[in-house]
Protein backbone atom coordinates (compact mmCIF):
# COMPACT_ATOMS: atom_id res chain seq x y z
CA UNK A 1 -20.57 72.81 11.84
CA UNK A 2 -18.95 69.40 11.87
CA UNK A 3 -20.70 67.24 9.04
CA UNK A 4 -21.48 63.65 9.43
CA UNK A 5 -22.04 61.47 6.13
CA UNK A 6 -24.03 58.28 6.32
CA UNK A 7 -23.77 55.86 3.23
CA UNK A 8 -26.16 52.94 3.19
CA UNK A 9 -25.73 50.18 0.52
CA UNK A 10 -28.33 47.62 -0.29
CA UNK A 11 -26.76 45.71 -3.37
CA UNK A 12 -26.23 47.72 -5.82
CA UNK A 13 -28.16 50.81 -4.73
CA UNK A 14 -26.25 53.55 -2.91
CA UNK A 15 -28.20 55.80 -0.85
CA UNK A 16 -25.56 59.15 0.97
CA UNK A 17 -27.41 61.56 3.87
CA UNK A 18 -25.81 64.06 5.80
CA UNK A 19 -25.92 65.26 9.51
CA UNK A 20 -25.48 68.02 11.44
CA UNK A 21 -24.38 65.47 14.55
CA UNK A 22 -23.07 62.70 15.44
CA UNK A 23 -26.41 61.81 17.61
CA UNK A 24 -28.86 62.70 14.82
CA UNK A 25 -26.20 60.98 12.38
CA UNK A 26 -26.56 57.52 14.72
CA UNK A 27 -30.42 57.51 15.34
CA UNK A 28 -30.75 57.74 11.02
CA UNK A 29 -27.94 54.66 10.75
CA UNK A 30 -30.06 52.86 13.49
CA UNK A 31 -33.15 53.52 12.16
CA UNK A 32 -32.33 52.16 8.72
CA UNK A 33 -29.95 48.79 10.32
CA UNK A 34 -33.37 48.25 11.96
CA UNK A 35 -35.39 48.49 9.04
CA UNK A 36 -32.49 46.20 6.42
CA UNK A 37 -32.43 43.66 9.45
CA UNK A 38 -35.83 43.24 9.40
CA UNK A 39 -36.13 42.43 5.52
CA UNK A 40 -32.68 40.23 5.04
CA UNK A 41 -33.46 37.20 3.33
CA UNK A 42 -30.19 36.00 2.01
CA UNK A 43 -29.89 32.53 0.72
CA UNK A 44 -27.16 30.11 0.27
CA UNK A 45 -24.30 30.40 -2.55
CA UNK A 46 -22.94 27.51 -3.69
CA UNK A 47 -20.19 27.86 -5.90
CA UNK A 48 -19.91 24.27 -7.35
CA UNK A 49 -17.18 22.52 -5.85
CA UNK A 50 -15.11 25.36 -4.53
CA UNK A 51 -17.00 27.18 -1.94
CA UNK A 52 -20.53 27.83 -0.07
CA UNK A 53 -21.47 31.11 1.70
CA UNK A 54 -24.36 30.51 4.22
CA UNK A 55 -26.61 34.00 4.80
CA UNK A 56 -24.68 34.75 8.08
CA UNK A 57 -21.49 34.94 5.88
CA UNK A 58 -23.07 37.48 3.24
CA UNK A 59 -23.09 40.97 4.02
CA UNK A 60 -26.76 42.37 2.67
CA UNK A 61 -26.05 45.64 3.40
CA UNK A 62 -23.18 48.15 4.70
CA UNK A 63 -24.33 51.17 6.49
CA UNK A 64 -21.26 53.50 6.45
CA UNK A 65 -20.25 56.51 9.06
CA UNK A 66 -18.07 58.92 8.22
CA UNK A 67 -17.22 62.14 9.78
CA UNK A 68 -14.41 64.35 11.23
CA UNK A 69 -11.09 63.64 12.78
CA UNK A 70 -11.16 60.96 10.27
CA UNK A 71 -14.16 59.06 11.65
CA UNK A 72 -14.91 55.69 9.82
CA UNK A 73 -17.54 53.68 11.51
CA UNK A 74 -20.57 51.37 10.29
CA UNK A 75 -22.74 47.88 10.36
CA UNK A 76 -23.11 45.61 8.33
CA UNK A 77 -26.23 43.64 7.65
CA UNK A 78 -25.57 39.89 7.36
CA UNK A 79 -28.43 37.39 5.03
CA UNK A 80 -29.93 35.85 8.18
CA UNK A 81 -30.62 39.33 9.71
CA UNK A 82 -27.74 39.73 12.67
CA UNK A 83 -25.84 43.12 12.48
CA UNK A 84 -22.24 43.77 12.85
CA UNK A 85 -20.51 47.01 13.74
CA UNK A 86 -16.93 48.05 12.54
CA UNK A 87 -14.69 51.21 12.66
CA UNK A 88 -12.43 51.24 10.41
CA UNK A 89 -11.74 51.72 6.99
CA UNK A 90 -9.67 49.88 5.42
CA UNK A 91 -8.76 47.87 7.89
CA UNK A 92 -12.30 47.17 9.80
CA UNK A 93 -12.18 46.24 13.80
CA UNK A 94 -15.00 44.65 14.47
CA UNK A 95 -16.71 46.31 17.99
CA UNK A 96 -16.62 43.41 20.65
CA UNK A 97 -20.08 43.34 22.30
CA UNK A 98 -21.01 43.40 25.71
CA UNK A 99 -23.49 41.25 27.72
CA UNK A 100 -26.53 42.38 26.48
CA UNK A 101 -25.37 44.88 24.18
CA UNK A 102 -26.39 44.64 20.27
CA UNK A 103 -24.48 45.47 18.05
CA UNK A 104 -26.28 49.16 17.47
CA UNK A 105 -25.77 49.96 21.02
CA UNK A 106 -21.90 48.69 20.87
CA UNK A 107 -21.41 51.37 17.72
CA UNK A 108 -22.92 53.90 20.17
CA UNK A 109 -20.46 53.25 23.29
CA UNK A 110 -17.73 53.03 20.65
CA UNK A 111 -18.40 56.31 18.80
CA UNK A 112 -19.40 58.38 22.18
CA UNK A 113 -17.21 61.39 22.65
CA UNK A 114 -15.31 61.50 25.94
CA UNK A 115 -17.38 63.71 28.33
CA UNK A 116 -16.54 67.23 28.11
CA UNK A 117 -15.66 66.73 24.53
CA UNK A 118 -18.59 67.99 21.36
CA UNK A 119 -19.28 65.85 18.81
């Protein structure tokens, strides 16, 4: 049985599940981007005289993927509600998008085993 960890982070709460899958492991990371999206309300920072971060530059929350073969995969959930997806530890690559893709489905395409290969 493989073992799939999902890590979701809403400030300073911390909240760890685990899968049997990577499918089941996705729909739960979906389910909850959907649900953090939904309720982002980030507001400007303005750090007098040296820098502002506008919502769309705060992360809100990090939903975090992790699994075998050294899988590292997530979203982030910026202050004005868009979603990012990443694989990637240490060094995140953001997941380019494609026309009419969000950034949910991109993690999907991204994280899809080859066919003939389990998850």
């Amino acid at each position: 049985m493989a073992g799939y960890r999902l890590k979701v982070r809403v400030g300073p709460r911390v909240e760890r599940t685990r899968h049997d899958d990577l499918d089941a492991a996705l729909r739960d990371l979906e389910a909850r981007a959907v649900e953090l999206q939904s309720s982002a309300r980030g507001r400007p920072v303005d750090l007098k005289l040296v820098r502002r971060f506008d919502p769309v530059q705060q992360v809100t929350a990090r939903l975090e993927l992790a699994g075998p073969r050294r899988l590292r995969a997530g979203v982030d959930v910026r202050g004005d509600g868009s979603v990012e997806s990443w694989t990637g530890s240490l060094r995140r690559r953001l997941i380019e998008q494609r026309r009419g893709e969000s950034a949910l489905d991109a993690l999907r395409r991204e994280l899809a085993p080859a066919p003939g290969q389990r998850s």
